[in-house]
N, C-alpha and C. Protein backbone atom coordinates (compact mmCIF):
# COMPACT_ATOMS: atom_id res chain seq x y z
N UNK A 1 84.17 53.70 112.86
CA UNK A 1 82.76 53.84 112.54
C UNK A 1 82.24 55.21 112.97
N UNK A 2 82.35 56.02 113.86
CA UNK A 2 82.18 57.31 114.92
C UNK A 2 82.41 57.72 113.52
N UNK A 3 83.73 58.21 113.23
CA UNK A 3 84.42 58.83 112.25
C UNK A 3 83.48 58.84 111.13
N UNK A 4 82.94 58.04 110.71
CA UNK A 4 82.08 57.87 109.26
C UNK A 4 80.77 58.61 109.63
N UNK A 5 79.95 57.82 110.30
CA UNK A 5 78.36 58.49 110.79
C UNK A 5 78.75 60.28 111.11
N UNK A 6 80.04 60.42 111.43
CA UNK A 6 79.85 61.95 111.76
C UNK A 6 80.24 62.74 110.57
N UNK A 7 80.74 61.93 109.69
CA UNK A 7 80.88 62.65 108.41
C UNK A 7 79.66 62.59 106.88
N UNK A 8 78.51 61.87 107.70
CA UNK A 8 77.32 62.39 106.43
C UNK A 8 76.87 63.33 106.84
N UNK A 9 76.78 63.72 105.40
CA UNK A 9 76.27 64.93 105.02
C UNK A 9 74.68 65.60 105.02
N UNK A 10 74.10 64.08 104.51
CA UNK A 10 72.63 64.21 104.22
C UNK A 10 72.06 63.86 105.67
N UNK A 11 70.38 63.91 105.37
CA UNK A 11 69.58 63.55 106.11
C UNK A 11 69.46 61.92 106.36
N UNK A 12 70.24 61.37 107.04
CA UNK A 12 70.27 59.63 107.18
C UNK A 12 70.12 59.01 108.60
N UNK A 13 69.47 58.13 108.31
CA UNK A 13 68.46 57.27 109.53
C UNK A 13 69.80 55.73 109.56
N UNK A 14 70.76 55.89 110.75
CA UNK A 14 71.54 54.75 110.79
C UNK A 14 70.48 53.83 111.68
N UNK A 15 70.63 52.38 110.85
CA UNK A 15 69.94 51.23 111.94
C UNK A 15 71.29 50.74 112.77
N UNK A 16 71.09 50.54 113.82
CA UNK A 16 72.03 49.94 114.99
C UNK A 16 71.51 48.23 115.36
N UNK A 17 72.28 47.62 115.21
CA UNK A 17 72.65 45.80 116.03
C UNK A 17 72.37 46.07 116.97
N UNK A 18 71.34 45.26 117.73
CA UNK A 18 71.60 44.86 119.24
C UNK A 18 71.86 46.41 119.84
N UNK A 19 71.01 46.91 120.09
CA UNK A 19 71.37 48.59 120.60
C UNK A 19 71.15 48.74 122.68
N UNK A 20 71.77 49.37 123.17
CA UNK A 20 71.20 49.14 125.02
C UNK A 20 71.37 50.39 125.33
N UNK A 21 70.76 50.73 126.58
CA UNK A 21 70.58 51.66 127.41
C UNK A 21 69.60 52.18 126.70
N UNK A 22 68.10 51.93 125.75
CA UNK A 22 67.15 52.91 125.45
C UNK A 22 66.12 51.48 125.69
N UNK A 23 64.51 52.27 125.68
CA UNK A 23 63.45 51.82 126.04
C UNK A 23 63.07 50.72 125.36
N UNK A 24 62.93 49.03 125.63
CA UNK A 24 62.48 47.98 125.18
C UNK A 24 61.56 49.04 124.22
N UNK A 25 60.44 49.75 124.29
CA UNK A 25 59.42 49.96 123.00
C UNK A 25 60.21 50.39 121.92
N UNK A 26 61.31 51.00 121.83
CA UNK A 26 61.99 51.02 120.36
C UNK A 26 62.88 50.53 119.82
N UNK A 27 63.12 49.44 120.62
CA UNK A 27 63.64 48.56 119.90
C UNK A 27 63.07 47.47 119.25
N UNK A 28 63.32 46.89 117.86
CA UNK A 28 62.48 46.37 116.94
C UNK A 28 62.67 44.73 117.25
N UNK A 29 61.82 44.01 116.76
CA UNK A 29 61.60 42.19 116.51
C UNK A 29 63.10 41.64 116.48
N UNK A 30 63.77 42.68 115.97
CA UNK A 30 65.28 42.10 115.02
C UNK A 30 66.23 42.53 116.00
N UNK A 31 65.58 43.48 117.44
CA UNK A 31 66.83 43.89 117.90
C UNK A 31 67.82 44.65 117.68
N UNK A 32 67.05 45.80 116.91
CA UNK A 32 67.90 46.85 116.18
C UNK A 32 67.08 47.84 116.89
N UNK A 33 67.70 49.36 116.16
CA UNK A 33 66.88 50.96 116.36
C UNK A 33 67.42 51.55 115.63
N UNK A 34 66.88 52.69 115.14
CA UNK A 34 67.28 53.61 114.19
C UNK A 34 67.46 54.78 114.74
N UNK A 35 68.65 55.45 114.38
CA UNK A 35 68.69 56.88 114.81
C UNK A 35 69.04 57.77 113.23
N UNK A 36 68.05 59.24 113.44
CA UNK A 36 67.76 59.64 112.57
C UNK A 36 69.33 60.62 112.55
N UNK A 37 70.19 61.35 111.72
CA UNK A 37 71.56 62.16 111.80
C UNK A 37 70.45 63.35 111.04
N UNK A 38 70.64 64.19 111.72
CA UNK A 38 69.74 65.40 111.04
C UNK A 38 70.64 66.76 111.03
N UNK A 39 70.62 67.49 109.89
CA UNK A 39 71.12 68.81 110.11
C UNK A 39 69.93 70.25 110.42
N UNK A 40 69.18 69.63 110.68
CA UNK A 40 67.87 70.47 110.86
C UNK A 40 68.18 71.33 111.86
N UNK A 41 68.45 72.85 112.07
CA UNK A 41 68.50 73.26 113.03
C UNK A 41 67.68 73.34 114.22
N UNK A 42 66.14 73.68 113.90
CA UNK A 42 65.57 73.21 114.98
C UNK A 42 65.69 72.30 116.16
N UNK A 43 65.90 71.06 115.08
CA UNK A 43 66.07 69.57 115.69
C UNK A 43 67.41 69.61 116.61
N UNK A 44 67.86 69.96 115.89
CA UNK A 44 69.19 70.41 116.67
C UNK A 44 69.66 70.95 117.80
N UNK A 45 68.45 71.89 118.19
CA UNK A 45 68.71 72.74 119.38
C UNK A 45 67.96 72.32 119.96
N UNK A 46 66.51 71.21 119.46
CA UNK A 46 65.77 70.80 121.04
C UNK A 46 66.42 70.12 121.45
N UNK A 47 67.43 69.15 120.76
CA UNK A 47 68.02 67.71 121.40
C UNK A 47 69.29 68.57 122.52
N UNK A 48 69.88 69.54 121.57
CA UNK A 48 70.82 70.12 122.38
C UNK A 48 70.56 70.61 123.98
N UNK A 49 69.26 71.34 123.91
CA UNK A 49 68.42 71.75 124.65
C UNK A 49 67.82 70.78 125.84
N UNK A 50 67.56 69.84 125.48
CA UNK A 50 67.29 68.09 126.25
C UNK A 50 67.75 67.58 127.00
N UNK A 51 69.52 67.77 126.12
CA UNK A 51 70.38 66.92 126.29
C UNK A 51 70.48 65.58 126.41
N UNK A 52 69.29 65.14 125.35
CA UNK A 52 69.33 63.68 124.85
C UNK A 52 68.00 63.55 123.22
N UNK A 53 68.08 62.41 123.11
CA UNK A 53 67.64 62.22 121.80
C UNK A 53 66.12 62.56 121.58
N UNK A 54 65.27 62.54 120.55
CA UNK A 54 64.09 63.04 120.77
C UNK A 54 63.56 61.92 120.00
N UNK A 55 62.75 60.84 120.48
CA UNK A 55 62.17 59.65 119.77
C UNK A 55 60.48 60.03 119.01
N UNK A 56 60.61 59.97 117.57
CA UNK A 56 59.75 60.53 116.66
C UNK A 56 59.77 59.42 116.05
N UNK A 57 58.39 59.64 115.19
CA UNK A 57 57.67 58.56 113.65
C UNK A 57 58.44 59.20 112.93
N UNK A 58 58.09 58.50 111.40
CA UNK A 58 58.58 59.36 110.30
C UNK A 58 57.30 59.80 109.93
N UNK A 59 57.58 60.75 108.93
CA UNK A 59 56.58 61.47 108.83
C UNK A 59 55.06 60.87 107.58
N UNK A 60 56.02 59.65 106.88
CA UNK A 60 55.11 59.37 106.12
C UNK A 60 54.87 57.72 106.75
N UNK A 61 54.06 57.35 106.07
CA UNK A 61 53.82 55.57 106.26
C UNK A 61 54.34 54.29 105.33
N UNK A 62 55.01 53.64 105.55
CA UNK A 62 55.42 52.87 104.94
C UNK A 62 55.00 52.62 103.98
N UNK A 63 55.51 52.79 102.37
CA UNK A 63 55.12 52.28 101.09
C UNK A 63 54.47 53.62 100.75
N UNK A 64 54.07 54.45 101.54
CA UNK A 64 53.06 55.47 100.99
C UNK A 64 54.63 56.84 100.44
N UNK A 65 53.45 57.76 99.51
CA UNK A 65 54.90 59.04 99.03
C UNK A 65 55.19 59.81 100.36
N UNK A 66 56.15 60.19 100.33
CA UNK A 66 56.92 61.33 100.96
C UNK A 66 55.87 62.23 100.91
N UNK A 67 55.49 62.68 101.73
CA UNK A 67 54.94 64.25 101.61
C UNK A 67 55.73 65.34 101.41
N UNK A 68 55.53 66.11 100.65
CA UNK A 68 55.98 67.56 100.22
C UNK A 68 55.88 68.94 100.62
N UNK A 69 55.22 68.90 102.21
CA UNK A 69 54.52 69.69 103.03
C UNK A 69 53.50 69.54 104.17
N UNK A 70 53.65 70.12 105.13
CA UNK A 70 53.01 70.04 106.52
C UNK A 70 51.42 69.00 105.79
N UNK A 71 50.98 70.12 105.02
CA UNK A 71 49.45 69.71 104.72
C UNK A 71 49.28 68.27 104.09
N UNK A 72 50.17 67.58 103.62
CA UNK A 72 50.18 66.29 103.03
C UNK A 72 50.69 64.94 104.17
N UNK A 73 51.07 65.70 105.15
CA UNK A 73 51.31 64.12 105.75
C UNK A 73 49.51 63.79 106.24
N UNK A 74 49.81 62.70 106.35
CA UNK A 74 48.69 61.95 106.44
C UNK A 74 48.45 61.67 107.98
N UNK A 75 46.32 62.09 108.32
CA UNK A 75 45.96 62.01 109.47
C UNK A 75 46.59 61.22 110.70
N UNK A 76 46.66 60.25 110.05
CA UNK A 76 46.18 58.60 110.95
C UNK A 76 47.90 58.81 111.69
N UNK A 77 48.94 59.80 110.78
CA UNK A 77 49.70 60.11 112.11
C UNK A 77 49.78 61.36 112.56
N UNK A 78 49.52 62.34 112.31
CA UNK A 78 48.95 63.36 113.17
C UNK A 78 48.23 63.36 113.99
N UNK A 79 47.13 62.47 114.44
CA UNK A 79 46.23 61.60 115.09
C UNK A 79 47.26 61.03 116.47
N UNK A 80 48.42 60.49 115.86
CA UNK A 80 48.77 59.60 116.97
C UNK A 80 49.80 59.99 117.86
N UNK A 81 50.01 61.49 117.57
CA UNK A 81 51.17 61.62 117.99
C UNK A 81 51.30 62.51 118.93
N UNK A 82 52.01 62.93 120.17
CA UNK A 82 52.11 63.68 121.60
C UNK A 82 51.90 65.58 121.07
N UNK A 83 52.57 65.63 120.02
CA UNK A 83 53.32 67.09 119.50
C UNK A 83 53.28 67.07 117.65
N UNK A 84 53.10 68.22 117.31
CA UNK A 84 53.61 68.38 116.10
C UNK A 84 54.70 69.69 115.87
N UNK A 85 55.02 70.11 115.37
CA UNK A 85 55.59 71.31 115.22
C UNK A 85 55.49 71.32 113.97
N UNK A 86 55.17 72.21 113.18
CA UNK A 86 54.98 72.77 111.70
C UNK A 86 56.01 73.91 111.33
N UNK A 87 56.85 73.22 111.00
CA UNK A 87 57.58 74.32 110.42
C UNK A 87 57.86 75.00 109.18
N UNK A 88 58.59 76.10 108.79
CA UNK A 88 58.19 76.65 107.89
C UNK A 88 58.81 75.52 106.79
N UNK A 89 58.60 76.18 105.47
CA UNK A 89 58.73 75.05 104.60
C UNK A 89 60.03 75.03 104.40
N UNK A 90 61.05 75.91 104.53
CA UNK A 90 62.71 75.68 104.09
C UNK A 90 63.26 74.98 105.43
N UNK A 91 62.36 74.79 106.05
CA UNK A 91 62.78 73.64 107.01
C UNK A 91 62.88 72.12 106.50
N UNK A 92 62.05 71.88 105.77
CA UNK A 92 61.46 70.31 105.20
C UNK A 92 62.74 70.34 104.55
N UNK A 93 62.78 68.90 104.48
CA UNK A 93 63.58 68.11 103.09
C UNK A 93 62.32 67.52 102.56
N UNK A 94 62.96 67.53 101.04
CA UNK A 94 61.87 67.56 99.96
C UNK A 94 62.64 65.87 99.78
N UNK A 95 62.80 65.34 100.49
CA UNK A 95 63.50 63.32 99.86
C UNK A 95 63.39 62.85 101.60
N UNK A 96 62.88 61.74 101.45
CA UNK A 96 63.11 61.00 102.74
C UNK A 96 64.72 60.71 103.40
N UNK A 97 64.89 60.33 104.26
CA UNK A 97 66.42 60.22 104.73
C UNK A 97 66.82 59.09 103.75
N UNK A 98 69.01 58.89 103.76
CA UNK A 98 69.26 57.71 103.36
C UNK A 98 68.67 57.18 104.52
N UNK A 99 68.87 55.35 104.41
CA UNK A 99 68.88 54.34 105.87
C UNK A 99 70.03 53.30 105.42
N UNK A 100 71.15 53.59 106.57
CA UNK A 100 72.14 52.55 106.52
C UNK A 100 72.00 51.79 107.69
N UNK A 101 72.26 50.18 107.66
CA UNK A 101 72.40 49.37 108.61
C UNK A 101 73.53 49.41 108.99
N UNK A 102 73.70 48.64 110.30
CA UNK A 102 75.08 48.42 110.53
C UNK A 102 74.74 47.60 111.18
N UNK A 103 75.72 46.28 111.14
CA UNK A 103 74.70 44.77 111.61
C UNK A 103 76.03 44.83 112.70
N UNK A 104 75.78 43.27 113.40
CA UNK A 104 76.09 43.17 114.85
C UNK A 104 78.04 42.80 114.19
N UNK A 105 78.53 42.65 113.21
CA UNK A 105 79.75 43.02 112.58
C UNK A 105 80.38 43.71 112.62
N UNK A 106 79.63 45.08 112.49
CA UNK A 106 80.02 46.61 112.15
C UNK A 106 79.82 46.47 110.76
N UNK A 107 79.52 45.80 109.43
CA UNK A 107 79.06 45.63 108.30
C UNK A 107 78.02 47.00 108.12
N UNK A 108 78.80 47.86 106.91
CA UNK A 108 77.42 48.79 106.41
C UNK A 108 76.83 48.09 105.32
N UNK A 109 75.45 48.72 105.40
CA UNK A 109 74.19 47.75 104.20
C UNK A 109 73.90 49.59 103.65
N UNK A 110 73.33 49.89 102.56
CA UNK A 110 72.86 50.63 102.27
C UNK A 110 71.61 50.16 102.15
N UNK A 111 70.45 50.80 102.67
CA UNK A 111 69.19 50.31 102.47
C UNK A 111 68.10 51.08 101.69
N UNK A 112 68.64 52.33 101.68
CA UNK A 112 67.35 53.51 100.84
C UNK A 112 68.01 54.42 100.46
């Protein structure tokens, strides 16, 4: 499984079974968490920089479009959130992440 998740390519949000050692608040009803696989360099060098994961929203709201730029995500989460960073625009991906599950099996689901 290691082997696979380290070989996508794209921007993809794996859901994890039953996940431990991170904070009861992110873990969901179902007992899962999502971790986002990003090639974003930025992203890349704060976590590197950290030396651990960096727990973020997505940028849009459920059911609502993808935004296409800093200026389109919507208040109500810019509003809620510790930090933003605006970066330039060849930073963005212009498509939301895939999202694969991986249930308490090791079973992949493709979900988006």
């Amino acid at each position: 499984m290691e082997k696979t998740i380290k070989n996508i390519k794209n921007p993809t949000t794996v859901i994890f079974y039953y996940v431990k050692k991170i904070s009861p608040l992110l873990i969901s009803k179902n007992n899962d968490a999502g971790f986002r696989i990003t090639d974003n360099i930025f992203c890349r060098k704060l976590i590197n920089l950290l030396g651990k994961p960096i727990v973020s929203t997505s940028v849009n709201i459920s059911n609502k479009p993808f935004p296409q730029s800093f200026a389109e995500i919507d208040n109500q989460i810019l509003l809620q959130v510790d930090y933003v960073v605006n970066l330039p625009r060849d930073n963005w991906s212009t498509k939301p992440s895939s999202v694969i599950k991986i249930d308490e099996f090791g079973n992949f689901c493709k979900i988006r």
